[in-house]
C-alpha atoms as a PDB file:
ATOM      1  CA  UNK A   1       9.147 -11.202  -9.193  1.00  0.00           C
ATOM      2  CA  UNK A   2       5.812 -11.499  -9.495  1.00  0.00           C
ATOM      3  CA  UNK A   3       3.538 -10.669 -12.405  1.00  0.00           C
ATOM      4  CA  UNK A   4       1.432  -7.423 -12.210  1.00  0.00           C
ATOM      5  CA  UNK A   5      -1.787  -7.090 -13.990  1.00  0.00           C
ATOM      6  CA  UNK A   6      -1.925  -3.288 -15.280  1.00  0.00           C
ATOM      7  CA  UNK A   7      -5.152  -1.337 -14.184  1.00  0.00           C
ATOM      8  CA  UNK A   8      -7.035   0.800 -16.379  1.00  0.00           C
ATOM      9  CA  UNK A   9      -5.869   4.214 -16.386  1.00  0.00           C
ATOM     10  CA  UNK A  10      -8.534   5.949 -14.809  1.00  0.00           C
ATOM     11  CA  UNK A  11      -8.419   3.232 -11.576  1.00  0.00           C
ATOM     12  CA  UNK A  12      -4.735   3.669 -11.266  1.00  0.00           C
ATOM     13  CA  UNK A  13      -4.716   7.314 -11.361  1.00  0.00           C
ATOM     14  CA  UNK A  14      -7.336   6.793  -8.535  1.00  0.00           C
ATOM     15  CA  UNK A  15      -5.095   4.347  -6.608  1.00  0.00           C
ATOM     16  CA  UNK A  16      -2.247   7.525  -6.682  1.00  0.00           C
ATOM     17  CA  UNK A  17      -4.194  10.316  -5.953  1.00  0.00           C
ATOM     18  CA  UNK A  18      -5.857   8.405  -3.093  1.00  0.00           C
ATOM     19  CA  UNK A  19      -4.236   8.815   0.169  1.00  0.00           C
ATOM     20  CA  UNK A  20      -5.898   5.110   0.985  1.00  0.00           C
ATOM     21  CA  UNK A  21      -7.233   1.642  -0.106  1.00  0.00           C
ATOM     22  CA  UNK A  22     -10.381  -0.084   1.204  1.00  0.00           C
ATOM     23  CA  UNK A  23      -8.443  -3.761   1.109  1.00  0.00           C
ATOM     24  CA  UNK A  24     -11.263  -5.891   1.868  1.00  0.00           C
ATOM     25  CA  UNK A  25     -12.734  -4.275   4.642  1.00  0.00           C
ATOM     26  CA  UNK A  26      -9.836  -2.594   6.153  1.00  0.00           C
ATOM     27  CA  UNK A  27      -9.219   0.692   5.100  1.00  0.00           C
ATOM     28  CA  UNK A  28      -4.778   1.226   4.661  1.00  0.00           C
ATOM     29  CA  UNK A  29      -2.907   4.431   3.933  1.00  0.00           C
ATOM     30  CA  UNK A  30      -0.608   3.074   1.183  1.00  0.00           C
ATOM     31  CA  UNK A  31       1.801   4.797  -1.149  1.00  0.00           C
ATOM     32  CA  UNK A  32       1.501   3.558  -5.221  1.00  0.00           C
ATOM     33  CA  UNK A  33       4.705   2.931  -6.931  1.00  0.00           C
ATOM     34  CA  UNK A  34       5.557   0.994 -10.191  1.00  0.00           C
ATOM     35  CA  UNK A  35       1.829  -0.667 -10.469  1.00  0.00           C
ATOM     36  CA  UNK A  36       1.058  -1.485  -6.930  1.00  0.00           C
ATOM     37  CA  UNK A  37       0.190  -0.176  -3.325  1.00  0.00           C
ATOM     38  CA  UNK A  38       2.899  -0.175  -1.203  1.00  0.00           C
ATOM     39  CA  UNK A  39       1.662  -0.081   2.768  1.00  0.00           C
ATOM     40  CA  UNK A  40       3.379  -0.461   6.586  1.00  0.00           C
ATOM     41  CA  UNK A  41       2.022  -2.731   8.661  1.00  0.00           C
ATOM     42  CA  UNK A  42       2.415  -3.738  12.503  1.00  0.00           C
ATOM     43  CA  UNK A  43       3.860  -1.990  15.636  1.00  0.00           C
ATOM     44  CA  UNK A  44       2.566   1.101  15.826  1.00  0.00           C
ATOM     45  CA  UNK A  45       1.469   1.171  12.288  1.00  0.00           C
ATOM     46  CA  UNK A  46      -1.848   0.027  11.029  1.00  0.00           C
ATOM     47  CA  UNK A  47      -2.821  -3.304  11.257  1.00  0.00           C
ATOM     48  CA  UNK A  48      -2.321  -5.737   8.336  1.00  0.00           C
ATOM     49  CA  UNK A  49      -5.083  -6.585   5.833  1.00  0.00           C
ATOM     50  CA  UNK A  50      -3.376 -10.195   5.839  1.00  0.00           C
ATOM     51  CA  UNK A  51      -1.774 -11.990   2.713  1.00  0.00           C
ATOM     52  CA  UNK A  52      -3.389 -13.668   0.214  1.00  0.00           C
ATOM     53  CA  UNK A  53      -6.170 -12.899  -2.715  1.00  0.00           C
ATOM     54  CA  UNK A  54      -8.085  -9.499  -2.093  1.00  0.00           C
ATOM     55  CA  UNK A  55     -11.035  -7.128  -3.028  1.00  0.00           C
ATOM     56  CA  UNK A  56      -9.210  -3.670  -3.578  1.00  0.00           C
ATOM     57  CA  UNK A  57     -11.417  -0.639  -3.690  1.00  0.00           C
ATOM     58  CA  UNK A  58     -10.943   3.513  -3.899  1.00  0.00           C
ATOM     59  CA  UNK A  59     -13.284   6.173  -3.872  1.00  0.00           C
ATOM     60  CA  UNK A  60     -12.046   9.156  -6.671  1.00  0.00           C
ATOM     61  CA  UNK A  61     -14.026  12.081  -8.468  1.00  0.00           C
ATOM     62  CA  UNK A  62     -13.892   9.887 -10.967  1.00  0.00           C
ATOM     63  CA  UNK A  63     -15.575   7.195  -9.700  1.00  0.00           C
ATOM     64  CA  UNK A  64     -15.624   3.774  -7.252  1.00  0.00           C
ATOM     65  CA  UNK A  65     -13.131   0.975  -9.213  1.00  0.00           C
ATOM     66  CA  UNK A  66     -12.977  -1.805  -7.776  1.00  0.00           C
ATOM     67  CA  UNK A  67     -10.068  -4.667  -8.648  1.00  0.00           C
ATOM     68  CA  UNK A  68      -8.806  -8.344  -7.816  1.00  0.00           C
ATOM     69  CA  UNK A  69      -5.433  -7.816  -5.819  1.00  0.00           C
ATOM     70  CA  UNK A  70      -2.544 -10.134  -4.660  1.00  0.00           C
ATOM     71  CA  UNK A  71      -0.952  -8.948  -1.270  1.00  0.00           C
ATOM     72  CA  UNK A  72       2.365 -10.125  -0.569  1.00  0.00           C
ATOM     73  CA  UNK A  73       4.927  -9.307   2.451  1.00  0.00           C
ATOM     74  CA  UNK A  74       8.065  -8.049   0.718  1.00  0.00           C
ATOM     75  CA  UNK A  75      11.166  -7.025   1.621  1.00  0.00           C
ATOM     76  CA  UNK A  76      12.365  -3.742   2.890  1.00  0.00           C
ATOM     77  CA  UNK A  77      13.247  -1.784  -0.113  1.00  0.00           C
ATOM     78  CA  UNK A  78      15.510   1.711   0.427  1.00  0.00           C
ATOM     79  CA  UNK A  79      13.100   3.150  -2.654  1.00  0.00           C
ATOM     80  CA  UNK A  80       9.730   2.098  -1.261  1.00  0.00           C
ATOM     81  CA  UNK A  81      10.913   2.937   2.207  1.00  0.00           C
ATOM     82  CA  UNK A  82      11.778   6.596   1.345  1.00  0.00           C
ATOM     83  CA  UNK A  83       8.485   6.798  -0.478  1.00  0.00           C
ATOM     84  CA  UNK A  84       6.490   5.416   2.271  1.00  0.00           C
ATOM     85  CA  UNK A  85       8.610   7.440   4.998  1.00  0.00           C
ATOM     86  CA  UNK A  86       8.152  10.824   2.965  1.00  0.00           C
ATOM     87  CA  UNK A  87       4.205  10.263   2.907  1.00  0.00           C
ATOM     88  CA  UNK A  88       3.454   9.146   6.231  1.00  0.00           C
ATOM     89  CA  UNK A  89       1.983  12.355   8.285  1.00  0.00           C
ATOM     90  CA  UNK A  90       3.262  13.449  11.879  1.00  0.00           C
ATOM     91  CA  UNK A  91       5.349  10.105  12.283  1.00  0.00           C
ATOM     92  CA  UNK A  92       5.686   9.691  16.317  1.00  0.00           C
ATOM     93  CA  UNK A  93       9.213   9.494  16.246  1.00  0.00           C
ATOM     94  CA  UNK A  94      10.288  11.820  13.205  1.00  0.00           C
ATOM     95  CA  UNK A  95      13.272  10.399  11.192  1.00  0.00           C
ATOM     96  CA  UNK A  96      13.927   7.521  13.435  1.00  0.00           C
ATOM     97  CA  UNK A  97      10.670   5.775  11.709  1.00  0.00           C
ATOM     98  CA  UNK A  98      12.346   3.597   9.220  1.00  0.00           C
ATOM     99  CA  UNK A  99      14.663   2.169  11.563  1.00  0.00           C
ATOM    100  CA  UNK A 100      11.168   1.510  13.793  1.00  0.00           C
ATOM    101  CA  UNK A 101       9.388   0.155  11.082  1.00  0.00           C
ATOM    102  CA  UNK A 102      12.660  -2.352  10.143  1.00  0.00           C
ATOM    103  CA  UNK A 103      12.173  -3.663  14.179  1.00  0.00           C
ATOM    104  CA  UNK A 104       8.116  -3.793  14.217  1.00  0.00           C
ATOM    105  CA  UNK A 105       6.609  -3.760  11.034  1.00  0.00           C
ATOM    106  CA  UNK A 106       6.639  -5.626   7.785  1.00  0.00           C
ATOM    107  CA  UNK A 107       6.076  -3.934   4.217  1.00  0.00           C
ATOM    108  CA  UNK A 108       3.104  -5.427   2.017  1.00  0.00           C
ATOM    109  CA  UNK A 109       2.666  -4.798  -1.725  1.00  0.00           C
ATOM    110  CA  UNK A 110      -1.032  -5.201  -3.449  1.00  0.00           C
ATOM    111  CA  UNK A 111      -0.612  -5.508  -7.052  1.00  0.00           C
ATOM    112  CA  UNK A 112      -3.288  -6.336  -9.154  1.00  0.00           C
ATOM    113  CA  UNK A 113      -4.420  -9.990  -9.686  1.00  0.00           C
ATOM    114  CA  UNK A 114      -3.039 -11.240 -13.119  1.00  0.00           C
END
């Protein structure tokens, strides 16, 4: 597993509250779970920021914080699929999603750079 680098509180509150990321310059809807942005990219989802080293960014009341990221493609994981599933607004086809997203899509984690 790879190593997270924690944000300050303030940016990761942020990250949670936000309902998306400025990754680069594509702007994701994500979900954030244990220390990272969890997003579904591909098929009928948004398109993929791409792998690699990134410029992470969110807009809050608090402020603009901006952060070094790491995006990896990760496997499908029940936990983060249920999360992601559950915050995903007016799905096209309603529960059948996941089982969409597990033909067209991959799942991408951006954790902070350590």
């Amino acid at each position: 597993m790879m190593s997270v680098m924690p944000l300050s509180p303030s940016a990761e509150e942020a990250a949670k509250k936000a309902g998306a990321l400025w990754v680069g310059d594509a702007l994701v809807w994500h979900v954030w779970h244990d220390g990272s942005a969890w997003l579904v990219c591909g098929g009928l989802e948004q398109d993929s920021p791409g792998t690699g080293p990134a410029r992470v960014t969110v807009r809050a009341a608090a402020g603009v914080f901006t952060w070094d990221a790491v995006v990896t493609e990760e496997p499908w994981s029940p936990e983060v699929l249920s999360l992601l599933h559950d915050s995903r607004q007016g799905p096209p086809d309603g529960e059948a999603q996941p089982q969409r997203w597990a033909r067209e899509s991959v799942l991408l984690r951006i954790s902070p750079a350590p």
